[in-house]
Protein backbone atom coordinates (compact mmCIF):
# COMPACT_ATOMS: atom_id res chain seq x y z
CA UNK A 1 -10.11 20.46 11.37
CA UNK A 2 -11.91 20.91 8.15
CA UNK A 3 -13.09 18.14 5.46
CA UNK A 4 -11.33 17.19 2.32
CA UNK A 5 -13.13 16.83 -0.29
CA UNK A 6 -11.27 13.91 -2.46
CA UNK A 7 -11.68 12.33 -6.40
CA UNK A 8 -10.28 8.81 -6.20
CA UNK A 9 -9.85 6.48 -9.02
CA UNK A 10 -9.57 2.40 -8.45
CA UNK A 11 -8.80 -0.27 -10.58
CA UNK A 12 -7.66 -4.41 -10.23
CA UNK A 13 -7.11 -6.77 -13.06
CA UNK A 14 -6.16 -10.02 -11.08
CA UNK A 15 -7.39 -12.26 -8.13
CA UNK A 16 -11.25 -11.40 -8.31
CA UNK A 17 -11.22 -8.02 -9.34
CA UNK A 18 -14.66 -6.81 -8.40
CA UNK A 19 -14.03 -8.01 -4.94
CA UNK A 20 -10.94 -6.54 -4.55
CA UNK A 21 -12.84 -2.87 -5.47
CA UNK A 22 -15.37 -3.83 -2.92
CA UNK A 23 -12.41 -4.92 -0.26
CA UNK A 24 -10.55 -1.87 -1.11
CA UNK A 25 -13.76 0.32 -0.62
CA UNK A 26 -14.78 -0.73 2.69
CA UNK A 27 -10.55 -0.25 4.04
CA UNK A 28 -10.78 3.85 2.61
CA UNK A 29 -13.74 3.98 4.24
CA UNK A 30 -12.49 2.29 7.68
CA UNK A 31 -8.96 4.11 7.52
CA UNK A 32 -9.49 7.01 5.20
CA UNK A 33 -12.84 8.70 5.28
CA UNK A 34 -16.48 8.59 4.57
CA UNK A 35 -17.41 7.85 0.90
CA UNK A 36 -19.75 10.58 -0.46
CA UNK A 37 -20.53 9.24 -3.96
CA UNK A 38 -19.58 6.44 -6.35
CA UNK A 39 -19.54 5.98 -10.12
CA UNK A 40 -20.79 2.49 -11.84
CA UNK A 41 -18.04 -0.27 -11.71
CA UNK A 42 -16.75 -0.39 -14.83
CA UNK A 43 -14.70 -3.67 -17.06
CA UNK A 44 -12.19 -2.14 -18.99
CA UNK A 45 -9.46 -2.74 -21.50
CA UNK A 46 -5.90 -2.46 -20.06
CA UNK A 47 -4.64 0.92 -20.96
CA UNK A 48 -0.70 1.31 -21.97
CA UNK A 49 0.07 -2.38 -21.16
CA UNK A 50 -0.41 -5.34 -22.59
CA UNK A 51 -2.49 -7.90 -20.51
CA UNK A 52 -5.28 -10.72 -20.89
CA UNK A 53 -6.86 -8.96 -17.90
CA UNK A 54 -9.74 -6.38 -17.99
CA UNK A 55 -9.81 -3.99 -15.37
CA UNK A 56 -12.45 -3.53 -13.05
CA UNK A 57 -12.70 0.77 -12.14
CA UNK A 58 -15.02 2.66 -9.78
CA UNK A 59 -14.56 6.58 -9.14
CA UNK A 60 -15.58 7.77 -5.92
CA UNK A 61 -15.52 10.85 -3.34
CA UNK A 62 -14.60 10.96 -0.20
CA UNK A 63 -14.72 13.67 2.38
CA UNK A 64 -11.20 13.28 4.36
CA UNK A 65 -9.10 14.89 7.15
CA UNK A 66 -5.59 14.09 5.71
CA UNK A 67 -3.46 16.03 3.47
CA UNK A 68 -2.27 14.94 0.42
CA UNK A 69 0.95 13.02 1.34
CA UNK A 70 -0.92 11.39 4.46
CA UNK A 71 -3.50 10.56 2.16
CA UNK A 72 -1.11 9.04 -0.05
CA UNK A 73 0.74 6.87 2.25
CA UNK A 74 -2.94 6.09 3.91
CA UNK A 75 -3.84 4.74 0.14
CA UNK A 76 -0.56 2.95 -0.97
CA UNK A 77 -0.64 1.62 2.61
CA UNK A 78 -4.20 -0.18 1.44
CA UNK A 79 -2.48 -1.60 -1.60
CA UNK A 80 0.32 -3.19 0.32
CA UNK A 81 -2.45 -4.77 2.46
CA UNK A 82 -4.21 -5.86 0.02
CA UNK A 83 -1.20 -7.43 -1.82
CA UNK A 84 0.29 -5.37 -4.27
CA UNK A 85 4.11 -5.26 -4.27
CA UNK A 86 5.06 -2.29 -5.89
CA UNK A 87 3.81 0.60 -8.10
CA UNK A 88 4.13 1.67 -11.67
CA UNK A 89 7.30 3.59 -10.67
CA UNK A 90 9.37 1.12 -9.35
CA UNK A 91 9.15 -1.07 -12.70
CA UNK A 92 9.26 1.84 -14.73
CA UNK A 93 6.19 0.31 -16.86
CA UNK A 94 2.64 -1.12 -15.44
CA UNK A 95 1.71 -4.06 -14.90
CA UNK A 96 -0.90 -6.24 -13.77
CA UNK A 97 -2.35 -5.48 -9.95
CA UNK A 98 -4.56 -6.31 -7.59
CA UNK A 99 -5.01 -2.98 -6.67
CA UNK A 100 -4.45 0.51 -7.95
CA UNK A 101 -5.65 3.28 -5.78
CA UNK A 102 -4.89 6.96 -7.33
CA UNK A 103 -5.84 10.80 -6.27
CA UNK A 104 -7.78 12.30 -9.05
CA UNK A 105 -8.52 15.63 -7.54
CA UNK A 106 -8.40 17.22 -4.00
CA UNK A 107 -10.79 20.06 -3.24
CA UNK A 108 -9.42 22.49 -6.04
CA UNK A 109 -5.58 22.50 -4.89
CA UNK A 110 -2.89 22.08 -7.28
CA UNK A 111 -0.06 20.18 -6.15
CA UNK A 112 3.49 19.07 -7.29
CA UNK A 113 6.02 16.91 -5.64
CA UNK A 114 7.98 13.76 -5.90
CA UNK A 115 5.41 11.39 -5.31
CA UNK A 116 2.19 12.73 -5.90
CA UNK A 117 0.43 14.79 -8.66
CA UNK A 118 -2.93 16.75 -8.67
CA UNK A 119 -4.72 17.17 -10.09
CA UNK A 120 -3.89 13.43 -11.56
CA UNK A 121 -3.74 14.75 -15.89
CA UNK A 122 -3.80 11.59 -17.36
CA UNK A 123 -7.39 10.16 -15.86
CA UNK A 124 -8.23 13.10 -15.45
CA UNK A 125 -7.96 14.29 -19.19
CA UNK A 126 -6.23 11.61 -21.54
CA UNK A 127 -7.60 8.40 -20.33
CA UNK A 128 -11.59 8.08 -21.71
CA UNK A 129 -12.77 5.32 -19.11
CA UNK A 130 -11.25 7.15 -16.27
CA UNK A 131 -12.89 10.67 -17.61
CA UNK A 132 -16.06 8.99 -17.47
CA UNK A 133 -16.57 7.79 -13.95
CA UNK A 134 -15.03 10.76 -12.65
CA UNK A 135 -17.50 13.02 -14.07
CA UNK A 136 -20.03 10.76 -12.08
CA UNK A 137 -18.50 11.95 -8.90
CA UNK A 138 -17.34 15.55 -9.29
């Protein structure tokens, strides 16, 4: 089975943010796959939501055996974990979180469905912290 090469972007704004990157870090790596290379941790601004929160972001790679909806469900699994109770989608707006775990990029595949994106446009190109870290790790 080959390796998956894998951008992934993470951010938490509540509960100890910084530890929750470094809790959420060692779970990809103990359930996901091995992490290749990771970007500063970042303190950021909330971005399309209003909050008294900064965010705390890392990019990283990982090399990975799933596909991308395994992958997925691997990553939103994490979240729920880790105590998030739902995503962006389900209130229709964001919100604060303990977690965030997104797909930025997967080898060079292009991929539309449902529930996943990728290449994931608006890190990717529209959102200037998020383009930032990612170039660390490309």
């Amino acid at each position: 089975m080959s390796s998956n090469s894998v951008v992934l972007l993470l951010g938490s704004n509540i509960d100890n943010p910084e530890n929750n990157i470094k809790t959420a870090l060692i779970q990809i790596e103990n359930k996901v796959g091995q992490i290749y290379q990771k970007s500063k941790l970042i303190i950021t601004e909330p971005v399309e939501f209003d909050s008294y929160n900064n965010f705390c972001n890392i990019a990283i790679q990982i090399k990975t055996q799933f596909s991308p909806i395994r992958l997925l469900d691997a990553l939103k699994q994490i979240e729920v974990e880790m105590g998030r109770v739902q995503d962006s989608s389900y209130f229709e707006e964001y919100r604060d979180r303990i977690i965030d775990i997104d797909i930025i990029l997967y080898n060079s595949l292009k991929f539309i469905s449902k529930r996943l994106i990728i290449p994931h446009s608006r890190n990717l190109l529209q959102r200037d912290f998020a383009k930032g870290i990612i170039s660390e790790v490309r």
